[in-house]
C-alpha atoms as a PDB file:
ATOM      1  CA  UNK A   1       2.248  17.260   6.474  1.00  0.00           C
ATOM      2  CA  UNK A   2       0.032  15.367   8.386  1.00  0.00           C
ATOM      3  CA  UNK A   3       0.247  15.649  12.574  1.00  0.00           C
ATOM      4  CA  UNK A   4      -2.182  12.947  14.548  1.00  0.00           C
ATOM      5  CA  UNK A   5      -4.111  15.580  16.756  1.00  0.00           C
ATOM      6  CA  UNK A   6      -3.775  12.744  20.086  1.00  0.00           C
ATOM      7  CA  UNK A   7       0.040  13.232  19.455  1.00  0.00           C
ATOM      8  CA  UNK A   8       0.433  16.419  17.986  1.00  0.00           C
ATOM      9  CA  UNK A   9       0.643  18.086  21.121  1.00  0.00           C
ATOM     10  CA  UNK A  10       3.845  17.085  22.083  1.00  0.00           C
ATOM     11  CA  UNK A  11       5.140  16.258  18.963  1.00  0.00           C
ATOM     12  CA  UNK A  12       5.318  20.149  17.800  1.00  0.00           C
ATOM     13  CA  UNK A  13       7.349  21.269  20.261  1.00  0.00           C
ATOM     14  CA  UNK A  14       9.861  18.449  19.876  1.00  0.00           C
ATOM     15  CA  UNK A  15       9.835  18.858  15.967  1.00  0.00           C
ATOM     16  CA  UNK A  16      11.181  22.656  16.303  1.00  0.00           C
ATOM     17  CA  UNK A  17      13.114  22.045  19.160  1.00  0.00           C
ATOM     18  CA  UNK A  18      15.021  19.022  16.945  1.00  0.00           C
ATOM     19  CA  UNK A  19      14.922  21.670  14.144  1.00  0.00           C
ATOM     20  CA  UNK A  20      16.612  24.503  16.184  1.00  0.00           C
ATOM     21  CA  UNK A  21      20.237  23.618  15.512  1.00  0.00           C
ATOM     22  CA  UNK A  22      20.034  24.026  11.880  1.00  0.00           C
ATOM     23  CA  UNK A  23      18.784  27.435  12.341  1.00  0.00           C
ATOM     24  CA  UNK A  24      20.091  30.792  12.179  1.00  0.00           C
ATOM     25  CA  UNK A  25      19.380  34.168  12.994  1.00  0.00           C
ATOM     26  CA  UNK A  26      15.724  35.534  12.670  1.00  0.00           C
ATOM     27  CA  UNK A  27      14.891  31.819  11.798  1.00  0.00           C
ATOM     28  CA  UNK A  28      15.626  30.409  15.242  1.00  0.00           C
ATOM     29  CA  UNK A  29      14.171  33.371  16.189  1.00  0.00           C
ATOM     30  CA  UNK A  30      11.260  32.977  14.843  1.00  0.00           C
ATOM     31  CA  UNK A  31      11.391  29.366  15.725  1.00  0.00           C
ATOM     32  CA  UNK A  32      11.322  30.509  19.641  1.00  0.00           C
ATOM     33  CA  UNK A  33       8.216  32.683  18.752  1.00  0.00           C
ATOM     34  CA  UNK A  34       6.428  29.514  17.957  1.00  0.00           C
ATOM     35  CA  UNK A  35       7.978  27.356  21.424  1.00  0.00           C
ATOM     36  CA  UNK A  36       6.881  30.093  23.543  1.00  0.00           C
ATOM     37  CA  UNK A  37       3.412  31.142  21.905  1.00  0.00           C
ATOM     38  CA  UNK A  38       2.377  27.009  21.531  1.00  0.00           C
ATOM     39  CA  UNK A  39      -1.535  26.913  21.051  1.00  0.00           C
ATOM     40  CA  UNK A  40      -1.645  30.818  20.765  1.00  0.00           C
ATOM     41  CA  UNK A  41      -0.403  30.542  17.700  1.00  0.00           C
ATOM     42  CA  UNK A  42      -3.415  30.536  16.513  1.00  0.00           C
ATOM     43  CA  UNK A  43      -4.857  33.945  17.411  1.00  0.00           C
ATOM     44  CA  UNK A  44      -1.711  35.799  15.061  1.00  0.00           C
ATOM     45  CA  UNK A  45      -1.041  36.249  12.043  1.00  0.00           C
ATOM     46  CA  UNK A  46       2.183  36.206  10.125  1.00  0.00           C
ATOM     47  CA  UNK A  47       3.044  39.452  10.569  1.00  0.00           C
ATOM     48  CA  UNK A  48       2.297  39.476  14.239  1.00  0.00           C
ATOM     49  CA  UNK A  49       5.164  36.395  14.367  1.00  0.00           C
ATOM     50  CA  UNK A  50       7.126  38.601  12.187  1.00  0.00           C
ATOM     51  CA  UNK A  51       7.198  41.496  14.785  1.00  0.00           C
ATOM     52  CA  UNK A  52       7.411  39.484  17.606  1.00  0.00           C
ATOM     53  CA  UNK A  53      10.773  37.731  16.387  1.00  0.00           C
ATOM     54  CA  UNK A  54      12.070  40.864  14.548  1.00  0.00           C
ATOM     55  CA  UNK A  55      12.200  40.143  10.882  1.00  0.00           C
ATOM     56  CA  UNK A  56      10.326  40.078   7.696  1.00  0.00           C
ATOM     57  CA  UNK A  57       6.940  37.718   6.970  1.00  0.00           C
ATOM     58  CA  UNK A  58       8.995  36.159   3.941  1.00  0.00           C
ATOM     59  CA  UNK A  59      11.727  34.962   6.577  1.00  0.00           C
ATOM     60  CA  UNK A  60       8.606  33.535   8.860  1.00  0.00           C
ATOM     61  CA  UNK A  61       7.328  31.298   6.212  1.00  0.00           C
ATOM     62  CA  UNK A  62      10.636  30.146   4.695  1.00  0.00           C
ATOM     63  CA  UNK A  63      11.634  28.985   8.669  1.00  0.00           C
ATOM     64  CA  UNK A  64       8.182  27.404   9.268  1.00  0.00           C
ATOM     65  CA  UNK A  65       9.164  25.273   5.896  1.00  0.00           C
ATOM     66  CA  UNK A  66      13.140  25.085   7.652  1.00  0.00           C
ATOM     67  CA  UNK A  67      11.052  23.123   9.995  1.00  0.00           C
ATOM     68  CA  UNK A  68       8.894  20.976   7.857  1.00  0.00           C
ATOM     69  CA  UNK A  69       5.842  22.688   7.348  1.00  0.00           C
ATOM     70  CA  UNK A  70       4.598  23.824   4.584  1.00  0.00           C
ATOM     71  CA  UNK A  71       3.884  27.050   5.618  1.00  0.00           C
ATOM     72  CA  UNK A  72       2.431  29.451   8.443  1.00  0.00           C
ATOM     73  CA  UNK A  73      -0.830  28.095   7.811  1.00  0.00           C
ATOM     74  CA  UNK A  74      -0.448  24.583   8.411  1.00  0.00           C
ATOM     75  CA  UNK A  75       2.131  25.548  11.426  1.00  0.00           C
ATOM     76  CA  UNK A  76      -0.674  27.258  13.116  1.00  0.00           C
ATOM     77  CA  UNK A  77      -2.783  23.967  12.487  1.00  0.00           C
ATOM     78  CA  UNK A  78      -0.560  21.739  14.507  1.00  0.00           C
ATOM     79  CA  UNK A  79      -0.220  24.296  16.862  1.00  0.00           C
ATOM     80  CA  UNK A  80      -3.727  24.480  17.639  1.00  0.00           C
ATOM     81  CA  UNK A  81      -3.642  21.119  18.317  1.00  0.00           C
ATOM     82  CA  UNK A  82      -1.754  21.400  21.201  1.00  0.00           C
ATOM     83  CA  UNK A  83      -4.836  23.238  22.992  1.00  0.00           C
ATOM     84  CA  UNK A  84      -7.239  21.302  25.452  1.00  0.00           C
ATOM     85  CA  UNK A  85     -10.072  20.229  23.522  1.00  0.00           C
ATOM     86  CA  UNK A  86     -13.894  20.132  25.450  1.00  0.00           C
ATOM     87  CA  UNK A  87     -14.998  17.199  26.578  1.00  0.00           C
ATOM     88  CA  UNK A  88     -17.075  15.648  24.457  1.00  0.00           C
ATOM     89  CA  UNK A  89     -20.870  14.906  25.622  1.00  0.00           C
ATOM     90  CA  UNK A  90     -20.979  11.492  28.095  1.00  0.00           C
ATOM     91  CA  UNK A  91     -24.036  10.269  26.588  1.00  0.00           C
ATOM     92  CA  UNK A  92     -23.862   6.705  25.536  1.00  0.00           C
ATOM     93  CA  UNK A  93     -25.698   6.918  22.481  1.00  0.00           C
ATOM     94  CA  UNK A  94     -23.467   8.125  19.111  1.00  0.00           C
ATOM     95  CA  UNK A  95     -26.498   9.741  17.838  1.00  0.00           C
ATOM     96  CA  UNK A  96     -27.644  11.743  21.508  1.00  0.00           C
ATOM     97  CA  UNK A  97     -23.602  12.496  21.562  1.00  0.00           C
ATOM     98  CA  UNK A  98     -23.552  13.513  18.297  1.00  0.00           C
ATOM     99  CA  UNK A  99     -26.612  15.988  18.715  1.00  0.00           C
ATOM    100  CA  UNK A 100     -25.528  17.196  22.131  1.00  0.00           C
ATOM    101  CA  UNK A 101     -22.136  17.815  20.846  1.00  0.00           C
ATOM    102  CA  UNK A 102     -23.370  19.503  17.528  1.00  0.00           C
ATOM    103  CA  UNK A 103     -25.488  21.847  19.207  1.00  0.00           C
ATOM    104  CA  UNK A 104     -23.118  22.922  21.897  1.00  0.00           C
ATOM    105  CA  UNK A 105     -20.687  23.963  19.363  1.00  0.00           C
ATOM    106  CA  UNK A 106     -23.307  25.577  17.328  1.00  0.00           C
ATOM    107  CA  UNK A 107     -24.935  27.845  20.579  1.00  0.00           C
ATOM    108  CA  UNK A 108     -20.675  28.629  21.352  1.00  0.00           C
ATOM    109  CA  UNK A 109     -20.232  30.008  18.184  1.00  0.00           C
ATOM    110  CA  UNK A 110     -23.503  31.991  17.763  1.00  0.00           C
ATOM    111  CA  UNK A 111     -23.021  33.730  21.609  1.00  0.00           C
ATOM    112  CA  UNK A 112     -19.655  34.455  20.433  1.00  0.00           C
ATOM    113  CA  UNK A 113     -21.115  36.626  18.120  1.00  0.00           C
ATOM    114  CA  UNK A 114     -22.114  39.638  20.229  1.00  0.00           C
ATOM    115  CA  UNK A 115     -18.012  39.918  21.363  1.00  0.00           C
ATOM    116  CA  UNK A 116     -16.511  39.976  17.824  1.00  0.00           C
ATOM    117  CA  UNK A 117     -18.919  41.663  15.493  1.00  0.00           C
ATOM    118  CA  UNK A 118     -20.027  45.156  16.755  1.00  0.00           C
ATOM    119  CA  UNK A 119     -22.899  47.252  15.448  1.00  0.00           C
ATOM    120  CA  UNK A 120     -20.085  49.679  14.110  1.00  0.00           C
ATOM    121  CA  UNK A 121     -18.221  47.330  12.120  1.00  0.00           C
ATOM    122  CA  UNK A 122     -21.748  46.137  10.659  1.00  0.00           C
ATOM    123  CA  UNK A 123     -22.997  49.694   9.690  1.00  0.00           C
ATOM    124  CA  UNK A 124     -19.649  50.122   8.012  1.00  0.00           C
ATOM    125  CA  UNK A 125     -19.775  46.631   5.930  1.00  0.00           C
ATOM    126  CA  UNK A 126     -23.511  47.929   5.035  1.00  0.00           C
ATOM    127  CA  UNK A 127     -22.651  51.420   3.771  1.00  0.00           C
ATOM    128  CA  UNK A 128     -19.483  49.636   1.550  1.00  0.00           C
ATOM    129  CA  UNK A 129     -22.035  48.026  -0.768  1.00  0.00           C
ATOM    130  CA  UNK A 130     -24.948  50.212  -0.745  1.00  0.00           C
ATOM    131  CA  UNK A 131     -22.405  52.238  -2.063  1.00  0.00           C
ATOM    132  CA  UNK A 132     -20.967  49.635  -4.527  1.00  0.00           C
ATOM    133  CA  UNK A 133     -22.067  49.319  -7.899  1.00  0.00           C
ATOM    134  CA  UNK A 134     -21.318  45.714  -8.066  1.00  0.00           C
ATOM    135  CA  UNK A 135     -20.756  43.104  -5.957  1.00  0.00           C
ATOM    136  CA  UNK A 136     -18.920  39.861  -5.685  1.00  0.00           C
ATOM    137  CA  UNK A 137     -19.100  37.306  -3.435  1.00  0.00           C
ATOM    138  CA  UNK A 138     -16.306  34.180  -2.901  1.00  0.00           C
ATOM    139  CA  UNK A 139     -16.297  31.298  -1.164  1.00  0.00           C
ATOM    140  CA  UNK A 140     -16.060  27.715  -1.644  1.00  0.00           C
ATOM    141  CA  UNK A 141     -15.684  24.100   0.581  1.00  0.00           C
ATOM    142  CA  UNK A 142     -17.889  24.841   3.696  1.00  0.00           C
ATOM    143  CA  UNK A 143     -18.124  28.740   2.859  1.00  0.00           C
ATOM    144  CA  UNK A 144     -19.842  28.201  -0.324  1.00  0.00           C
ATOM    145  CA  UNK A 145     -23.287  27.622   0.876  1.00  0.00           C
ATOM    146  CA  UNK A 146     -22.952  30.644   2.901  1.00  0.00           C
ATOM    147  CA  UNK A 147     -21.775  32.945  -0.150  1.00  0.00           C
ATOM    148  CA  UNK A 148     -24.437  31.300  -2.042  1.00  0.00           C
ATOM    149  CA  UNK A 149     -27.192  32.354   0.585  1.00  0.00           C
ATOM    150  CA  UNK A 150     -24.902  36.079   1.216  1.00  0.00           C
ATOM    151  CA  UNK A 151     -25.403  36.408  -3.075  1.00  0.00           C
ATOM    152  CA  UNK A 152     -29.711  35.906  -2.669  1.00  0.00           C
ATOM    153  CA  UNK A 153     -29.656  38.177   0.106  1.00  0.00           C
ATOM    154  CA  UNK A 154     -28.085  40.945  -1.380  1.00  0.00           C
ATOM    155  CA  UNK A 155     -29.718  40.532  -4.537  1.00  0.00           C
ATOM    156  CA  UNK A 156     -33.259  40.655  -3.110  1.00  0.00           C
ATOM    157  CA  UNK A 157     -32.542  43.995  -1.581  1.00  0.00           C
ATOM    158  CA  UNK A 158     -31.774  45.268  -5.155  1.00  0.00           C
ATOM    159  CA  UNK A 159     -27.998  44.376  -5.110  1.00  0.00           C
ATOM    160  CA  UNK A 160     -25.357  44.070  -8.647  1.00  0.00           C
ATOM    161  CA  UNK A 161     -24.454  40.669  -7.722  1.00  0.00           C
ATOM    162  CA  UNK A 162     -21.932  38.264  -8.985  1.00  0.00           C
ATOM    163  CA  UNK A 163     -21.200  35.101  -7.107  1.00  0.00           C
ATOM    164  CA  UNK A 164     -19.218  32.413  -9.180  1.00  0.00           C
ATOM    165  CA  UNK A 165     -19.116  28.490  -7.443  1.00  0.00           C
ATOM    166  CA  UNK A 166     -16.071  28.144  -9.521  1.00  0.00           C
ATOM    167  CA  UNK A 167     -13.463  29.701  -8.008  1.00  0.00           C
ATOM    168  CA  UNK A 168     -11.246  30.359 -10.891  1.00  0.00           C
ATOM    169  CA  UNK A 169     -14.265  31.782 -12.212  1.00  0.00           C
ATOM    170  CA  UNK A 170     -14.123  34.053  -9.216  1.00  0.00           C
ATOM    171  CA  UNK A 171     -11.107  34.918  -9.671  1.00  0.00           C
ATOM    172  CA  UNK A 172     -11.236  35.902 -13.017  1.00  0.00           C
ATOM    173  CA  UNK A 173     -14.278  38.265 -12.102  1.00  0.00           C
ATOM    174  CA  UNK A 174     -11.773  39.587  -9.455  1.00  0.00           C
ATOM    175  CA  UNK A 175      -9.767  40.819 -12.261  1.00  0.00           C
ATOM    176  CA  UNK A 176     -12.910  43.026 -13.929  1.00  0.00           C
ATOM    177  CA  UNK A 177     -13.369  44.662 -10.741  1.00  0.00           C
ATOM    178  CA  UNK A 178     -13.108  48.873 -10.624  1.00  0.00           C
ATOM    179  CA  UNK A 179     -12.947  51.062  -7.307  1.00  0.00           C
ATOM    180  CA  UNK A 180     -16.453  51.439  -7.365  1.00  0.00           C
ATOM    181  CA  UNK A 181     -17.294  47.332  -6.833  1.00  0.00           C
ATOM    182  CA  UNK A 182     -17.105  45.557  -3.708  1.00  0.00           C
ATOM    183  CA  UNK A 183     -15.501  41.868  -3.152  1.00  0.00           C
ATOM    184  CA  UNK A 184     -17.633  39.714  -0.160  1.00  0.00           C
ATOM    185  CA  UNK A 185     -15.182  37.321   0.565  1.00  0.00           C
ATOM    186  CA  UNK A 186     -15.970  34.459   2.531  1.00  0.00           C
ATOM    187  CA  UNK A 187     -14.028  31.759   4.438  1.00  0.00           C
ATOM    188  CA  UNK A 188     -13.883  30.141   7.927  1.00  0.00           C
ATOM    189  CA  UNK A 189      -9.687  30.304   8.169  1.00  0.00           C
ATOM    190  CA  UNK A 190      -9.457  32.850   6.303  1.00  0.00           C
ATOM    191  CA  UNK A 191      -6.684  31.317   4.777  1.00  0.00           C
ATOM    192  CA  UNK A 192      -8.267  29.560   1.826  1.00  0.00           C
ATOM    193  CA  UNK A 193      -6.056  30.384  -1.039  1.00  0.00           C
ATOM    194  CA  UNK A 194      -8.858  31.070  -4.201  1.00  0.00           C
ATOM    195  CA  UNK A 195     -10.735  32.617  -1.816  1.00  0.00           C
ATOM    196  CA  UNK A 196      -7.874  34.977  -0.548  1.00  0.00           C
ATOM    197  CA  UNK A 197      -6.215  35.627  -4.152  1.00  0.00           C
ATOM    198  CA  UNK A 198      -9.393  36.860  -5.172  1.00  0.00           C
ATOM    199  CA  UNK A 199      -9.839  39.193  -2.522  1.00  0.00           C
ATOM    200  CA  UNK A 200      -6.096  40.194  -3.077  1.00  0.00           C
ATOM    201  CA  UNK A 201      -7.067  40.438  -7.186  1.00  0.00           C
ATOM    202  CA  UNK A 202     -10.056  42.545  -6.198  1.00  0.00           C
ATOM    203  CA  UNK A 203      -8.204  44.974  -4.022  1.00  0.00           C
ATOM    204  CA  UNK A 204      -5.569  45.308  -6.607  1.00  0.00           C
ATOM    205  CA  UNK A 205      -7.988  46.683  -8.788  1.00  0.00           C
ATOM    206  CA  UNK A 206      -8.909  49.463  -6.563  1.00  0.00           C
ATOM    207  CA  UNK A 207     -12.458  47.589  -5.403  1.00  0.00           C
ATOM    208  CA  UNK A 208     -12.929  47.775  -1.420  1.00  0.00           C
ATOM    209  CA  UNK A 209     -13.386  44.206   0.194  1.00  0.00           C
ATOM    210  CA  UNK A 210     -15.209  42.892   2.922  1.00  0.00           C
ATOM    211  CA  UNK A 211     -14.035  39.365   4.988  1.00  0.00           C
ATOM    212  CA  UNK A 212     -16.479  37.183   6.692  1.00  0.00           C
ATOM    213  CA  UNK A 213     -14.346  34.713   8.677  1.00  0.00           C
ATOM    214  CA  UNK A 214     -13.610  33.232  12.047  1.00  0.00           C
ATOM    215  CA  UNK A 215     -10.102  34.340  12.219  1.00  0.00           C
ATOM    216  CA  UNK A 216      -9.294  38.465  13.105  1.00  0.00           C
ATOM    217  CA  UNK A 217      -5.580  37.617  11.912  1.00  0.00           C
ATOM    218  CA  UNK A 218      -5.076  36.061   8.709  1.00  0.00           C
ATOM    219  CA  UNK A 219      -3.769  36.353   5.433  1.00  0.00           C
ATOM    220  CA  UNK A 220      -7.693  37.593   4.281  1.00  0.00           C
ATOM    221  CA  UNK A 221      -8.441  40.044   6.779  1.00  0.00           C
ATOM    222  CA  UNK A 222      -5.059  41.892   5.433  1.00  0.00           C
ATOM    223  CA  UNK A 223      -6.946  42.059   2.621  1.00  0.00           C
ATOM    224  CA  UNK A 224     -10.170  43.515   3.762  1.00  0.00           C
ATOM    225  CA  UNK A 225     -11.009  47.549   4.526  1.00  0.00           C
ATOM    226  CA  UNK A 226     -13.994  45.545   6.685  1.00  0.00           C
ATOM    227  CA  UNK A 227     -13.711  42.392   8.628  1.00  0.00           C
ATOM    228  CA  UNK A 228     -16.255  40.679  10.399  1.00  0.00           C
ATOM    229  CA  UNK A 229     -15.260  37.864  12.797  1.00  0.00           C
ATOM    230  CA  UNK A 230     -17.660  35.046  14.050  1.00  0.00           C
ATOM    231  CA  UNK A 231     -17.280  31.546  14.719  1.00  0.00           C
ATOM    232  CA  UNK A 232     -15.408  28.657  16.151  1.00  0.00           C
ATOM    233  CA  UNK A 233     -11.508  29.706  17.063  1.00  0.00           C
ATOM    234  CA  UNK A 234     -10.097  26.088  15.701  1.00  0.00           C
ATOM    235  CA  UNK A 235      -8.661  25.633  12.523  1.00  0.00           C
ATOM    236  CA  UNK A 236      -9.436  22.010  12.998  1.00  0.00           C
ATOM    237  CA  UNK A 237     -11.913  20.676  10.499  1.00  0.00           C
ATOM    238  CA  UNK A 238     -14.744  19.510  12.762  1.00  0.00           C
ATOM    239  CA  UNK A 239     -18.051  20.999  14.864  1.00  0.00           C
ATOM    240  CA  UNK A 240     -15.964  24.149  15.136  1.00  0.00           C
ATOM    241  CA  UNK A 241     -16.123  24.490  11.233  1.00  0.00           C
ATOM    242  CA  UNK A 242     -19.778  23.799  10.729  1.00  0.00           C
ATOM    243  CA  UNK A 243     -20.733  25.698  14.189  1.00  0.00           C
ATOM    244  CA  UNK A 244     -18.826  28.756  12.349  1.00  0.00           C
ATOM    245  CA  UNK A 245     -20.749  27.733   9.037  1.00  0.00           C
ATOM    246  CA  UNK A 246     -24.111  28.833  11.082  1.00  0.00           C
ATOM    247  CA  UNK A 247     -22.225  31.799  12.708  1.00  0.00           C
ATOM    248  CA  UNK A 248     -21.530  33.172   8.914  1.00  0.00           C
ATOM    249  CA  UNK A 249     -25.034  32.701   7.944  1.00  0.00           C
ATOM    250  CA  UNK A 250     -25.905  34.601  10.828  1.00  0.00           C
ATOM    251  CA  UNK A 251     -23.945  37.237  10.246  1.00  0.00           C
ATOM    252  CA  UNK A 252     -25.100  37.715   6.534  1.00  0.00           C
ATOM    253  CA  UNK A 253     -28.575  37.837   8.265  1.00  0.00           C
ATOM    254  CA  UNK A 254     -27.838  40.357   9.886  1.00  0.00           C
ATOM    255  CA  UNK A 255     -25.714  42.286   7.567  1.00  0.00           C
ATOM    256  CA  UNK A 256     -28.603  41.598   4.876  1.00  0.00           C
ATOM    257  CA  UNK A 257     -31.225  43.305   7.802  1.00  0.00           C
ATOM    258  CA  UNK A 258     -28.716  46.340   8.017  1.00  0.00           C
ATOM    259  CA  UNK A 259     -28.388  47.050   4.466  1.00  0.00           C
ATOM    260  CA  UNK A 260     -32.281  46.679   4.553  1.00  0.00           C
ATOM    261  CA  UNK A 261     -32.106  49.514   6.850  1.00  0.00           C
ATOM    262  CA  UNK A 262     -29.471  51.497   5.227  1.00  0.00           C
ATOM    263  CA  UNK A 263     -30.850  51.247   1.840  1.00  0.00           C
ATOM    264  CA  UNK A 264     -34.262  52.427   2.783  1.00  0.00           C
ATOM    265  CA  UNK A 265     -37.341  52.564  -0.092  1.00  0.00           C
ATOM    266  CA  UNK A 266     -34.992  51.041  -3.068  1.00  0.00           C
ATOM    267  CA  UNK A 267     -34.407  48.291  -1.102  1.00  0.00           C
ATOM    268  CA  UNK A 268     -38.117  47.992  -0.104  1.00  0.00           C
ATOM    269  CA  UNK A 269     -39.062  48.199  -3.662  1.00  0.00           C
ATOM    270  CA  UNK A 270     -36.700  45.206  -4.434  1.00  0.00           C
ATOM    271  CA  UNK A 271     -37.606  43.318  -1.790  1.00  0.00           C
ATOM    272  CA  UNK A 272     -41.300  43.591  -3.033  1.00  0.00           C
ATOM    273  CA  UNK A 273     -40.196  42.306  -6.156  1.00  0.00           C
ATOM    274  CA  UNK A 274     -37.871  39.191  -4.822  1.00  0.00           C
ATOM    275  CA  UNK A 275     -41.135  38.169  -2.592  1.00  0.00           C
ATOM    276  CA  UNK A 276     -43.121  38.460  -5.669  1.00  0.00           C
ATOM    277  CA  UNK A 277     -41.091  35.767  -7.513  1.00  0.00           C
ATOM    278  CA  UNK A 278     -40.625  33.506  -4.749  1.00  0.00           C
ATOM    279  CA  UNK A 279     -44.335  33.672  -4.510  1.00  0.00           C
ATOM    280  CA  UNK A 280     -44.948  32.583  -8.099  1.00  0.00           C
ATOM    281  CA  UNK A 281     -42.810  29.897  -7.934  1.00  0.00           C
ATOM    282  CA  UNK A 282     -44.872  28.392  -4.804  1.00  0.00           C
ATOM    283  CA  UNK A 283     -47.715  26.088  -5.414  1.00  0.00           C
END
């Protein structure tokens, strides 16, 4: 469903509050959970709702459809709409506005940076595919150009890499994963459902997976043994999605610098081989 984001505010609230009657149990429980968190919604996950109202994920998701939704993800959506938005830039012009306002979103997100993704939590995501014998990366929509760019990175420093656009293709190569792989998965909600199912398919097969996504709760950081977080907190498709696009890149920079590190000679070696062929194909 569809809520108008000038509306939405108060609309959500009245929608489970008109809902409420119908309700039973841990569903009108979990129904209060979302009237009393409104816009902070947005910072849990399902199983965080499921332990603040006292019952089972399953029951969360079957009352956010009891209330016309369907499901925890788009719930959270229309909840997040609910939050003050900034003020746009007041410059007259569409195109200064539209520069001034793409830029402040993109300098938010990359600050941000620093606060969610910690040296640690790097040097671990580094040392899970140096030690991989094969990697795969998913991501498509918005994500995609930053697996793309994640895949060349890690296969100029002398990295097994697989990273399908097609993501039933990526699913499928999900599948042929063994403990020793590693699944990069990529997405800015972290609730994009190829992109999850293959990190879910991956981990089945005993491979480890890392998540690069703005969201610390959601359904693909339960998948991951390494999450990194960076990027605009709105599940609203606007700046906040692109300025997180940049934040991703960034982080693969840096993760790609890390590995660099980690990885020592080989990855010299392999690097001296990818600036090679970039070289020949220069004029």
């Amino acid at each position: 469903m569809e809520i108008n984001s000038e509306v939405g505010r108060q609309q959500l609230a009245a929608q489970v509050r008109a809902q409420l009657s119908d309700l039973r149990g841990a569903e009108a429980r979990v129904a209060q959970v979302v009237l009393e968190q409104g816009p902070e919604l947005v910072h849990l996950s399902v199983s965080d709702v499921a332990a603040l109202a006292g019952t089972a994920p399953s029951t969360v998701v079957r009352a956010c459809q009891r209330l016309g939704f369907r499901g925890f993800q788009e719930l959270k959506i229309a909840a997040v709409r609910q939050a003050p938005r900034p003020a746009p830039s007041a410059e007259p012009d569409p195109a200064a506005r539209a520069l001034a306002d793409t830029l402040r979103a993109a300098r938010e997100a990359l600050d941000g940076i620093t606060a969610t993704v910690t040296p640690a939590r790097l040097t671990t995501a580094a040392q899970l595919l140096h030690r991989a014998s094969r990697v795969l990366i998913v991501g498509v929509g918005l994500s995609g150009p930053v697996a793309l760019d994640a895949g060349y990175r890690l296969r100029a420093l002398g990295c097994a890499v697989d990273a399908p656009p097609d993501p039933i293709t990526a699913h499928l190569a999900a599948g042929t994963l063994d403990p020793s792989a590693i699944c990069l998965a990529v997405s800015h909600t972290g609730a994009t459902r190829s992109t999850v199912d293959a990190a879910r398919e991956a981990r089945r097969n005993g491979a480890s997976v890392i998540a690069l996504t703005s969201y610390a709760p959601s359904p693909l950081s339960e998948s991951s043994d390494c999450t990194l977080v960076a990027g605009g907190q709105d599940l609203v498709l606007g700046l906040e999605a692109v300025a997180s696009r940049l934040a991703h890149l960034a982080v693969v920079d840096a993760l790609a610098l890390t590995l660099l590190a980690v990885r020592g000679a080989a990855a010299q070696r392999a690097l001296s081989v990818s600036e090679d062929v970039t070289a020949s194909h220069t004029y």
